[in-house]
PDB file of N, CA and C in Angstrom:
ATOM      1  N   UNK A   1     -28.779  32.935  -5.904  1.00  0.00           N
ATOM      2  CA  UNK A   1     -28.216  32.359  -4.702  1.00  0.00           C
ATOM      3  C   UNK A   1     -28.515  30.859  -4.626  1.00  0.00           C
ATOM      4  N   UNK A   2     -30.032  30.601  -5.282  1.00  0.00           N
ATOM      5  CA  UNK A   2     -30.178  29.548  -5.144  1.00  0.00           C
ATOM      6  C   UNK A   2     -28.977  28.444  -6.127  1.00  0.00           C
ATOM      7  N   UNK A   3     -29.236  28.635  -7.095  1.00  0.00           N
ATOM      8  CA  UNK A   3     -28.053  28.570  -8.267  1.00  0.00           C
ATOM      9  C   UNK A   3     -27.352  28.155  -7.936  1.00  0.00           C
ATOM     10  N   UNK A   4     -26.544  28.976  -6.785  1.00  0.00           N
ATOM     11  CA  UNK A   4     -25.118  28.957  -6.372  1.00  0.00           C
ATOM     12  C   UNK A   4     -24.905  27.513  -5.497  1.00  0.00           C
ATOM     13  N   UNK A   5     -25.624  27.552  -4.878  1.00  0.00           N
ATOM     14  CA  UNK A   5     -26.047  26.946  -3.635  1.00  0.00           C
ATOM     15  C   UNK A   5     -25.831  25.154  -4.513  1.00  0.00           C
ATOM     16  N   UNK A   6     -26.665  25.429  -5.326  1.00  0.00           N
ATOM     17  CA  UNK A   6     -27.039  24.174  -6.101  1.00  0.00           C
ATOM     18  C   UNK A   6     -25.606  23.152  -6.409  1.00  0.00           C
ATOM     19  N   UNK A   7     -24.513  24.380  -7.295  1.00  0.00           N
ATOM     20  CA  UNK A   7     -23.917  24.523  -7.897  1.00  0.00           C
ATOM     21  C   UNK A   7     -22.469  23.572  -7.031  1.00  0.00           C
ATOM     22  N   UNK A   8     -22.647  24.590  -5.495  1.00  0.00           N
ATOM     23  CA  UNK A   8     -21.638  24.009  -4.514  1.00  0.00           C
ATOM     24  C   UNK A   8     -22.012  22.805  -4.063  1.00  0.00           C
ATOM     25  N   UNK A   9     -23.411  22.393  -3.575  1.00  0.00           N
ATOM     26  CA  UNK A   9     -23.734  21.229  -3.630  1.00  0.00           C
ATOM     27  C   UNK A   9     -22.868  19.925  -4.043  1.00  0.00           C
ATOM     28  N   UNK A  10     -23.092  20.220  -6.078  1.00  0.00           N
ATOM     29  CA  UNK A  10     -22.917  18.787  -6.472  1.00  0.00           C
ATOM     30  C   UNK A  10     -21.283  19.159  -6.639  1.00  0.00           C
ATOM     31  N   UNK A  11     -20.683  20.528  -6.160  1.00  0.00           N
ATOM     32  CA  UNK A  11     -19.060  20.113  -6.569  1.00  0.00           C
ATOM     33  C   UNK A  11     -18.626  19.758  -5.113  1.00  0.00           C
ATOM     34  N   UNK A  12     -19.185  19.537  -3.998  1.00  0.00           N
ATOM     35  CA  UNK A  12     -18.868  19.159  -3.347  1.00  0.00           C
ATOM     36  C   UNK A  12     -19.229  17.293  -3.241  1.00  0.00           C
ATOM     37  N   UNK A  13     -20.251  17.012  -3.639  1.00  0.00           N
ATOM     38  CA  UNK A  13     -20.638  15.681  -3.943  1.00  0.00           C
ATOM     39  C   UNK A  13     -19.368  14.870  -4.718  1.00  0.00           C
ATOM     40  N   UNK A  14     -19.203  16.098  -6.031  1.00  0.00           N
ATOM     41  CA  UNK A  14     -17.607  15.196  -6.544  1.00  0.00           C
ATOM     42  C   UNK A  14     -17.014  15.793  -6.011  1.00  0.00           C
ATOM     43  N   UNK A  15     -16.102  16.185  -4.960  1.00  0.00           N
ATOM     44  CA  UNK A  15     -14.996  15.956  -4.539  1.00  0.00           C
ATOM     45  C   UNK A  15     -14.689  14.844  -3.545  1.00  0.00           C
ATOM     46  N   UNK A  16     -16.367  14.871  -2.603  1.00  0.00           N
ATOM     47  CA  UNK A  16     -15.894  13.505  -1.853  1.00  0.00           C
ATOM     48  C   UNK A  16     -16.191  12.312  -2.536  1.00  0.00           C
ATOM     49  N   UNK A  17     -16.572  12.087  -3.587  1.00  0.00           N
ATOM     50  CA  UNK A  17     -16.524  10.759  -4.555  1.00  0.00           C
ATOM     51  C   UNK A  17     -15.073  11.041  -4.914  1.00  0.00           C
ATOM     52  N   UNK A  18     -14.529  11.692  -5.362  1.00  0.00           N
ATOM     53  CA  UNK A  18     -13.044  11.805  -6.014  1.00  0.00           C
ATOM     54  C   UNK A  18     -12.119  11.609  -4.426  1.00  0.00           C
ATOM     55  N   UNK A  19     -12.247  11.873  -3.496  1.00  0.00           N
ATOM     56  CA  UNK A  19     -11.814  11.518  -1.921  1.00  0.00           C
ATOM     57  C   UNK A  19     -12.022   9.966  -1.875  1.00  0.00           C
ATOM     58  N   UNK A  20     -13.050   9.510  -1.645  1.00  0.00           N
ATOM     59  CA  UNK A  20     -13.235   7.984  -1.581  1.00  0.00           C
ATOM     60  C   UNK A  20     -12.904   7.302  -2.703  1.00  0.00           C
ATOM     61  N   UNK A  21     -12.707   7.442  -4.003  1.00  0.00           N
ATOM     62  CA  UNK A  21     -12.250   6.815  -4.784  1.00  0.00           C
ATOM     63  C   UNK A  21     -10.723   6.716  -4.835  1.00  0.00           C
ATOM     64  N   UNK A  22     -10.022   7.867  -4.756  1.00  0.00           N
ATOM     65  CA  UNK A  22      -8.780   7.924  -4.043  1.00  0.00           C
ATOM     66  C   UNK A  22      -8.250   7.220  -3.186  1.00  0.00           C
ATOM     67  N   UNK A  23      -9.199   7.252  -1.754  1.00  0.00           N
ATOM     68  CA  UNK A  23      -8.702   6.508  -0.640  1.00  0.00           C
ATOM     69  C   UNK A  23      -8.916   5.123  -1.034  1.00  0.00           C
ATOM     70  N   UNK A  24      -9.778   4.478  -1.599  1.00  0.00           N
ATOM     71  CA  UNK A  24      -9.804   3.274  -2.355  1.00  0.00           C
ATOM     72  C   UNK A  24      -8.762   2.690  -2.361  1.00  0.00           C
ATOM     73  N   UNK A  25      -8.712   3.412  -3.843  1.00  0.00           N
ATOM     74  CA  UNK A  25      -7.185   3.011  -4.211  1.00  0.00           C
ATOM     75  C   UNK A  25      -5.844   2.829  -4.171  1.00  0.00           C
ATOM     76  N   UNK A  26      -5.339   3.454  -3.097  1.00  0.00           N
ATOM     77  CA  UNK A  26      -4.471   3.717  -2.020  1.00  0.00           C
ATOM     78  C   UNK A  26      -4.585   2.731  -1.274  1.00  0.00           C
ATOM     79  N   UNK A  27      -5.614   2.526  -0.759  1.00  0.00           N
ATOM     80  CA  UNK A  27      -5.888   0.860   0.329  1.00  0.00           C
ATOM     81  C   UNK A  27      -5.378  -0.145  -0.684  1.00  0.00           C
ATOM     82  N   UNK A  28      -6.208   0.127  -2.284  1.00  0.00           N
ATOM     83  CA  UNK A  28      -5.797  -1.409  -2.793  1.00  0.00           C
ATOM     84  C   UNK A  28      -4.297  -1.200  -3.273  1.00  0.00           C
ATOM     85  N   UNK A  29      -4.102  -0.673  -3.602  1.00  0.00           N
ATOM     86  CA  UNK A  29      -2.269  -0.597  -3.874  1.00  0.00           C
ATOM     87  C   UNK A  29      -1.404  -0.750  -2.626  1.00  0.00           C
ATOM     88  N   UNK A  30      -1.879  -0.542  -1.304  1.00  0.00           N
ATOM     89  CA  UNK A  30      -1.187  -0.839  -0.295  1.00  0.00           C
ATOM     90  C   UNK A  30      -1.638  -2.148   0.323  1.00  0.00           C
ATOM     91  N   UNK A  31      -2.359  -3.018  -0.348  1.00  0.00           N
ATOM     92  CA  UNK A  31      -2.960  -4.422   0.298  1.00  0.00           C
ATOM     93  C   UNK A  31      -1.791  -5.035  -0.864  1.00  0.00           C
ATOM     94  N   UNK A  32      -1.620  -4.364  -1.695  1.00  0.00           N
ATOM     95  CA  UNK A  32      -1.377  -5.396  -2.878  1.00  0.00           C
ATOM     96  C   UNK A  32       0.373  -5.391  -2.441  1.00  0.00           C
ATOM     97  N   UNK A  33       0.933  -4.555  -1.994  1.00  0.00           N
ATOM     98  CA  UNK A  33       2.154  -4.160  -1.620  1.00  0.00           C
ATOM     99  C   UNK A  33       2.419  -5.480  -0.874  1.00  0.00           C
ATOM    100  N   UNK A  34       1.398  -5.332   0.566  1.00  0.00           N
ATOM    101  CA  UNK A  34       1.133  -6.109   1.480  1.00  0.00           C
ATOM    102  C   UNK A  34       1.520  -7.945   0.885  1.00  0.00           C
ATOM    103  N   UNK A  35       0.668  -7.692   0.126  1.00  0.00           N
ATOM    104  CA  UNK A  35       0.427  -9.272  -0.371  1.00  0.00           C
ATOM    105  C   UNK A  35       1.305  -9.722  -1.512  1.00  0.00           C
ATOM    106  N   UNK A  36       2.580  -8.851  -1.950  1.00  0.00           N
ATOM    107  CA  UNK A  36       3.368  -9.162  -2.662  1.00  0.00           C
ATOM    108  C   UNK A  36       4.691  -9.323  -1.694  1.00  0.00           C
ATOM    109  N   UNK A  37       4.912  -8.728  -0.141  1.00  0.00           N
ATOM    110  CA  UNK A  37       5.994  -8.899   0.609  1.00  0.00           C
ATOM    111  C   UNK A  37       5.459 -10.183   1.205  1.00  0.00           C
ATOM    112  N   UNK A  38       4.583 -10.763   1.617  1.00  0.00           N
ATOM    113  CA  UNK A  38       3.858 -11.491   2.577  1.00  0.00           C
ATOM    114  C   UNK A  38       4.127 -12.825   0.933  1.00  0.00           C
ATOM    115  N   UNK A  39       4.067 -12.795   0.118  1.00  0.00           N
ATOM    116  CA  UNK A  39       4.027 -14.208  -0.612  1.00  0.00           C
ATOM    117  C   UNK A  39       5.529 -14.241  -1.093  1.00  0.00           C
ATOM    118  N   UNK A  40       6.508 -13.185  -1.152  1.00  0.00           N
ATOM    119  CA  UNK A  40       7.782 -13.572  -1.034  1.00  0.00           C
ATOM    120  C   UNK A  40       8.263 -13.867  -0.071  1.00  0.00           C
ATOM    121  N   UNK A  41       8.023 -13.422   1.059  1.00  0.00           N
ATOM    122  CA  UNK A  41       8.315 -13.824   2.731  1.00  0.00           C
ATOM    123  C   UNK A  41       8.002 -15.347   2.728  1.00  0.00           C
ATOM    124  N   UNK A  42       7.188 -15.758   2.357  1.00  0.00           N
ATOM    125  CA  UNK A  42       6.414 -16.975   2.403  1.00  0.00           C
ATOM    126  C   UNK A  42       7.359 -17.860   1.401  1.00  0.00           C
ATOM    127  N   UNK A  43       8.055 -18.101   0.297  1.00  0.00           N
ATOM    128  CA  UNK A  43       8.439 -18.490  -0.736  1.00  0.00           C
ATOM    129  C   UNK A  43      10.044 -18.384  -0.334  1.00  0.00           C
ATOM    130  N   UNK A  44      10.586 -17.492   0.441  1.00  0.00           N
ATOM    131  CA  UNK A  44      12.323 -17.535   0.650  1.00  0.00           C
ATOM    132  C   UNK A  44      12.746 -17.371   2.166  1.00  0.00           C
ATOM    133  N   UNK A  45      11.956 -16.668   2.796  1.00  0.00           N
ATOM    134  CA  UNK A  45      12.108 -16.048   3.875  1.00  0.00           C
ATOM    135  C   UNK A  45      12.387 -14.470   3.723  1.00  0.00           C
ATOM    136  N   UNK A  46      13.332 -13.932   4.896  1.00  0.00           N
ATOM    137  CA  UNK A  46      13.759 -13.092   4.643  1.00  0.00           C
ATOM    138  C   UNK A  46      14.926 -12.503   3.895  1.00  0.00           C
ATOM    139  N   UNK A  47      15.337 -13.260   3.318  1.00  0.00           N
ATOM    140  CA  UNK A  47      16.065 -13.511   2.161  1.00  0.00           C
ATOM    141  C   UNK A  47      15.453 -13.131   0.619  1.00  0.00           C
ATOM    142  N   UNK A  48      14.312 -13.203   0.729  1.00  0.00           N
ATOM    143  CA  UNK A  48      13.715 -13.050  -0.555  1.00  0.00           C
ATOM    144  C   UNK A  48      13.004 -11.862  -0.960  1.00  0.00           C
ATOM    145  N   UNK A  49      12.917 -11.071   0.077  1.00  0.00           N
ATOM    146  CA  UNK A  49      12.359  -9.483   0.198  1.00  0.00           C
ATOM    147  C   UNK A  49      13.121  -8.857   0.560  1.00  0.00           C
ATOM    148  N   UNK A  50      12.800  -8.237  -1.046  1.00  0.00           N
ATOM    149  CA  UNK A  50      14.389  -7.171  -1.641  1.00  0.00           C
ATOM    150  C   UNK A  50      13.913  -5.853  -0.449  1.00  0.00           C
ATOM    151  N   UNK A  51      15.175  -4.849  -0.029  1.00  0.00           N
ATOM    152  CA  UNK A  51      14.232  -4.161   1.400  1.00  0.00           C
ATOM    153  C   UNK A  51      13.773  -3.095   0.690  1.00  0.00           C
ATOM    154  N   UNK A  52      13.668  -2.863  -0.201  1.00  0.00           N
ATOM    155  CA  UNK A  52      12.737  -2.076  -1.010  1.00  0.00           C
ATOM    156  C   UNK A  52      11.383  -2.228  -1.355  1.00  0.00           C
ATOM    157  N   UNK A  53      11.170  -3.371  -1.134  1.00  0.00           N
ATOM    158  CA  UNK A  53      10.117  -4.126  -0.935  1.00  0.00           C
ATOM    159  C   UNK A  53       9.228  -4.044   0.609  1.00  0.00           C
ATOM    160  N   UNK A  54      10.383  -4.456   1.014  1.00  0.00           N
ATOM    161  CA  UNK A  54      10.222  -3.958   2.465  1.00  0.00           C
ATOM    162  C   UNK A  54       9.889  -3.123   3.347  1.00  0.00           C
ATOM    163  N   UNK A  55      10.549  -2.055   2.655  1.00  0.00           N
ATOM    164  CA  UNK A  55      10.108  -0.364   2.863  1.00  0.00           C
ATOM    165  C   UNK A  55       8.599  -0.009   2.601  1.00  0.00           C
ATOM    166  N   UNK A  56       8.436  -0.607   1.389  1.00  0.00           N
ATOM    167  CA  UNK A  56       7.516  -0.532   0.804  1.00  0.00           C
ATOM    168  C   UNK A  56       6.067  -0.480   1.879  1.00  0.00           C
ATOM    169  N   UNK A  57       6.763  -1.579   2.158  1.00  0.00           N
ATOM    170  CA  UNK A  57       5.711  -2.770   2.912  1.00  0.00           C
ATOM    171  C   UNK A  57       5.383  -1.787   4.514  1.00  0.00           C
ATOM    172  N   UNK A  58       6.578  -1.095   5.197  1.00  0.00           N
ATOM    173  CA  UNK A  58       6.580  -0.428   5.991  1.00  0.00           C
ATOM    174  C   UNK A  58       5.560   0.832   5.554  1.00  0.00           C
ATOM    175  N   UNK A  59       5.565   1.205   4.638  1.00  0.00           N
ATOM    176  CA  UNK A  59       4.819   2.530   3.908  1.00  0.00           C
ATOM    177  C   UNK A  59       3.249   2.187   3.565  1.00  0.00           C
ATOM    178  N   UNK A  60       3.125   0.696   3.227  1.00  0.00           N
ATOM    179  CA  UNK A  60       1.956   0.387   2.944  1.00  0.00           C
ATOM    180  C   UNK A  60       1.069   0.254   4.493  1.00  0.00           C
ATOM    181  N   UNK A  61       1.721  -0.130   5.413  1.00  0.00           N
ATOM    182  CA  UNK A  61       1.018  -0.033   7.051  1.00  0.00           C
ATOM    183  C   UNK A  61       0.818   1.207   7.490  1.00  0.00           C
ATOM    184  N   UNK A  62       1.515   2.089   7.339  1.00  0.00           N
ATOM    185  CA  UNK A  62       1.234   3.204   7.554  1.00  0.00           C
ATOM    186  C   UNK A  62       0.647   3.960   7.147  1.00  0.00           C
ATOM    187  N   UNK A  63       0.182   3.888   5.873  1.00  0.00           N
ATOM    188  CA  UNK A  63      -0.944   4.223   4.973  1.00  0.00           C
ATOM    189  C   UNK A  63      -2.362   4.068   5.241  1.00  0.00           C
ATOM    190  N   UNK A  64      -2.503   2.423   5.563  1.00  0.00           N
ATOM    191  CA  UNK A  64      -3.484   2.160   6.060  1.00  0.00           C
ATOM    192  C   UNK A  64      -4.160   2.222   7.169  1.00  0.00           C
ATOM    193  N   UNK A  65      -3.256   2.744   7.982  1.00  0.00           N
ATOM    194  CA  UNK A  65      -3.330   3.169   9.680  1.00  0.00           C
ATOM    195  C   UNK A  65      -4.102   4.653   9.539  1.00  0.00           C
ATOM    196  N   UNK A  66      -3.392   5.132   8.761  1.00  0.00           N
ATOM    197  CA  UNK A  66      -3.691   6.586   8.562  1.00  0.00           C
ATOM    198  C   UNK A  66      -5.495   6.034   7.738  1.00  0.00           C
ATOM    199  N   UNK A  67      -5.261   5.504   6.663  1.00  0.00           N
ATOM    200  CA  UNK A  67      -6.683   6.384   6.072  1.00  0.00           C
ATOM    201  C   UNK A  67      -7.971   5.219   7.162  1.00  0.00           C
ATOM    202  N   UNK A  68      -7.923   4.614   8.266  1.00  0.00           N
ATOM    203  CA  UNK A  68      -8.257   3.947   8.894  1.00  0.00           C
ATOM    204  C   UNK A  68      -9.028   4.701  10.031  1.00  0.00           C
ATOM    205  N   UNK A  69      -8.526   6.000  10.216  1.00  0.00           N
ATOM    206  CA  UNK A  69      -8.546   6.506  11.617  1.00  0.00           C
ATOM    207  C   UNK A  69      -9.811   7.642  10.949  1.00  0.00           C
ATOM    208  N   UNK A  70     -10.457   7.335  12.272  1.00  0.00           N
ATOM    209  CA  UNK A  70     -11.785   8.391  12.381  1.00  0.00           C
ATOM    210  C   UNK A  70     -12.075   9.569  11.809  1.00  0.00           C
ATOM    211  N   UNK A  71     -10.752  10.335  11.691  1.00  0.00           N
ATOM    212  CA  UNK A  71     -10.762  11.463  10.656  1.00  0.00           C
ATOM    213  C   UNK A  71     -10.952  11.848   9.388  1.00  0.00           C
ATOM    214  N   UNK A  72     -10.566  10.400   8.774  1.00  0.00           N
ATOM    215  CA  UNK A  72     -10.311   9.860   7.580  1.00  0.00           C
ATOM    216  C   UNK A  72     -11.954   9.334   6.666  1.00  0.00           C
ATOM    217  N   UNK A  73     -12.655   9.341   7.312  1.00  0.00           N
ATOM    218  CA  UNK A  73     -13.781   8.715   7.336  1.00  0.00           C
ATOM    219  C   UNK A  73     -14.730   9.232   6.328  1.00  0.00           C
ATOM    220  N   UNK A  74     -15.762   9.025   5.535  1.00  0.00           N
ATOM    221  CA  UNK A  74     -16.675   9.424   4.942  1.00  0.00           C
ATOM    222  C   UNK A  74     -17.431  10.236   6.147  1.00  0.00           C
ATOM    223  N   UNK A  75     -17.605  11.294   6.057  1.00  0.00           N
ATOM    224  CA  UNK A  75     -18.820  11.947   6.741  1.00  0.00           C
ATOM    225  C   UNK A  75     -20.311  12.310   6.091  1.00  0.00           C
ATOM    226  N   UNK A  76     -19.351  12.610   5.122  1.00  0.00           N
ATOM    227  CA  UNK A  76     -20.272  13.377   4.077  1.00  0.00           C
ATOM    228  C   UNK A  76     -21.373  12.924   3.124  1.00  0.00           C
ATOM    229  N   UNK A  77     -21.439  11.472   3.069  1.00  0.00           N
ATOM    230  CA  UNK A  77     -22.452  10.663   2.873  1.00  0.00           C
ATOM    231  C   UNK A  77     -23.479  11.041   3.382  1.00  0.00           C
ATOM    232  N   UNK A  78     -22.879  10.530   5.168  1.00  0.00           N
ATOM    233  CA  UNK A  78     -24.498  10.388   5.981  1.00  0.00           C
ATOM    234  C   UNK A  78     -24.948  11.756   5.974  1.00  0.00           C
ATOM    235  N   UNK A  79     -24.415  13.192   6.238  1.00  0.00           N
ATOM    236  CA  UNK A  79     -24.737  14.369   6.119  1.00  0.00           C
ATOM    237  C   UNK A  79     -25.309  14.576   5.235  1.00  0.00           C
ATOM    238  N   UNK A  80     -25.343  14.190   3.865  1.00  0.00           N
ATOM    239  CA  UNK A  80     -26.302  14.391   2.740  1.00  0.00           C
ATOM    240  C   UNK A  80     -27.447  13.202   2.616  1.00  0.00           C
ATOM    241  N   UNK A  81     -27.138  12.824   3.043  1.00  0.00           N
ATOM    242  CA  UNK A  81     -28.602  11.613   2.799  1.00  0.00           C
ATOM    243  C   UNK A  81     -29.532  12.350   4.241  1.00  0.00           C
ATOM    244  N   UNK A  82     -29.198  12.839   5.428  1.00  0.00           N
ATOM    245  CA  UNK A  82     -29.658  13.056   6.433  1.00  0.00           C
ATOM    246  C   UNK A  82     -30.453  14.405   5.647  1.00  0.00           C
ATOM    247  N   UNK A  83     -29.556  15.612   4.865  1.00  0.00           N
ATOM    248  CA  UNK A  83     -30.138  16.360   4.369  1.00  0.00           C
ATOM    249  C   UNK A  83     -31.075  16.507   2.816  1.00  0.00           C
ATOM    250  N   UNK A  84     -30.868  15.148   2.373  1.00  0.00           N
ATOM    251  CA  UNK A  84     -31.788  15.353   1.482  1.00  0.00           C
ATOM    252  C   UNK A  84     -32.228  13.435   1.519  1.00  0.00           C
ATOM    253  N   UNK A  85     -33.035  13.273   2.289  1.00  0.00           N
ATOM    254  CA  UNK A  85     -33.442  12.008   2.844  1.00  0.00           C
ATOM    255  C   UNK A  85     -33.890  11.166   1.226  1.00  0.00           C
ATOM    256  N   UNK A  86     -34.267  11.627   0.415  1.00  0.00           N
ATOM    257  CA  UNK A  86     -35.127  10.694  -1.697  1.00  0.00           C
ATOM    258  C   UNK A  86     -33.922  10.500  -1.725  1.00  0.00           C
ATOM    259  N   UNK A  87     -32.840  10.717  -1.908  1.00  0.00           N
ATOM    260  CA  UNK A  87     -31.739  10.483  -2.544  1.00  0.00           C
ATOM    261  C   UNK A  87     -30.756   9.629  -2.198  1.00  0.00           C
ATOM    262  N   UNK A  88     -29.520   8.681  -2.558  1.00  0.00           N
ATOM    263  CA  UNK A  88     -28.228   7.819  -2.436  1.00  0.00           C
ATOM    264  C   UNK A  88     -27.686   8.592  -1.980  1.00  0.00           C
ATOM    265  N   UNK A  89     -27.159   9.771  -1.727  1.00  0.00           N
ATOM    266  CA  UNK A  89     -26.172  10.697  -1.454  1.00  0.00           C
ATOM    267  C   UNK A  89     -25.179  10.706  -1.715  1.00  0.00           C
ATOM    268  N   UNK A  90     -25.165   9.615  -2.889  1.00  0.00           N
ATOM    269  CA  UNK A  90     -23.436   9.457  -3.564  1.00  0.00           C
ATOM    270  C   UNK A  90     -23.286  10.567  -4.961  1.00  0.00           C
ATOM    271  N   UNK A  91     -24.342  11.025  -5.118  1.00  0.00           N
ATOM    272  CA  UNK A  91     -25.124  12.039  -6.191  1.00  0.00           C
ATOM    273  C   UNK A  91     -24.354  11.878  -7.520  1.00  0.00           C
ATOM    274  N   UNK A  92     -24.851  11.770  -8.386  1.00  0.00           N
ATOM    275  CA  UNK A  92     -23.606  11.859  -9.994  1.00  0.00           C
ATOM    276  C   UNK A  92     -23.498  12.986 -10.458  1.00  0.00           C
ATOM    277  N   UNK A  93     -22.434  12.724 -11.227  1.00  0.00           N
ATOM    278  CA  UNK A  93     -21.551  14.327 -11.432  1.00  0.00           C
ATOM    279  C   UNK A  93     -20.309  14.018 -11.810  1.00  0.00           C
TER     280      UNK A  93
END
């Protein structure tokens, strides 16, 4: 049982590292979205952002709204450092 216990532990450790690394990256691909409509905007006007781009750009705010909101949040950090206080609680795996 103990085993088991152990076992769920660290696959839960990587899944929320594989969660936050995810959400990461998602932020930076939607900043970068951001900052590729925002320096053609800047360079033609609205003339120069193809609306696919645009869309884009609509999809990238909404993205970030979403992984922004309280729900979205690391919990699971402080819950493991609270429960096993020696440790980073980012655990490897």
């Amino acid at each position: 049982m103990k085993g088991d216990l152990f076992l769920l532990d660290r696959e839960l450790q990587r899944e929320n590292r594989r969660a936050r690394e995810f959400g990461d990256s998602l932020k930076h691909l939607a900043n970068a979205v951001i900052k590729a409509r925002e320096t053609r905007l800047a360079d033609g006007g609205l003339d120069n952002v193809p609306p696919d781009l645009h869309d884009l750009f609509l999809q990238a705010q909404t993205e970030l709204a979403i992984l922004d909101e309280s729900r979205n949040q690391d919990r699971m950090t402080e819950l493991y450092r609270k429960m096993h206080p020696r440790t980073d609680g980012g655990g490897r795996g």
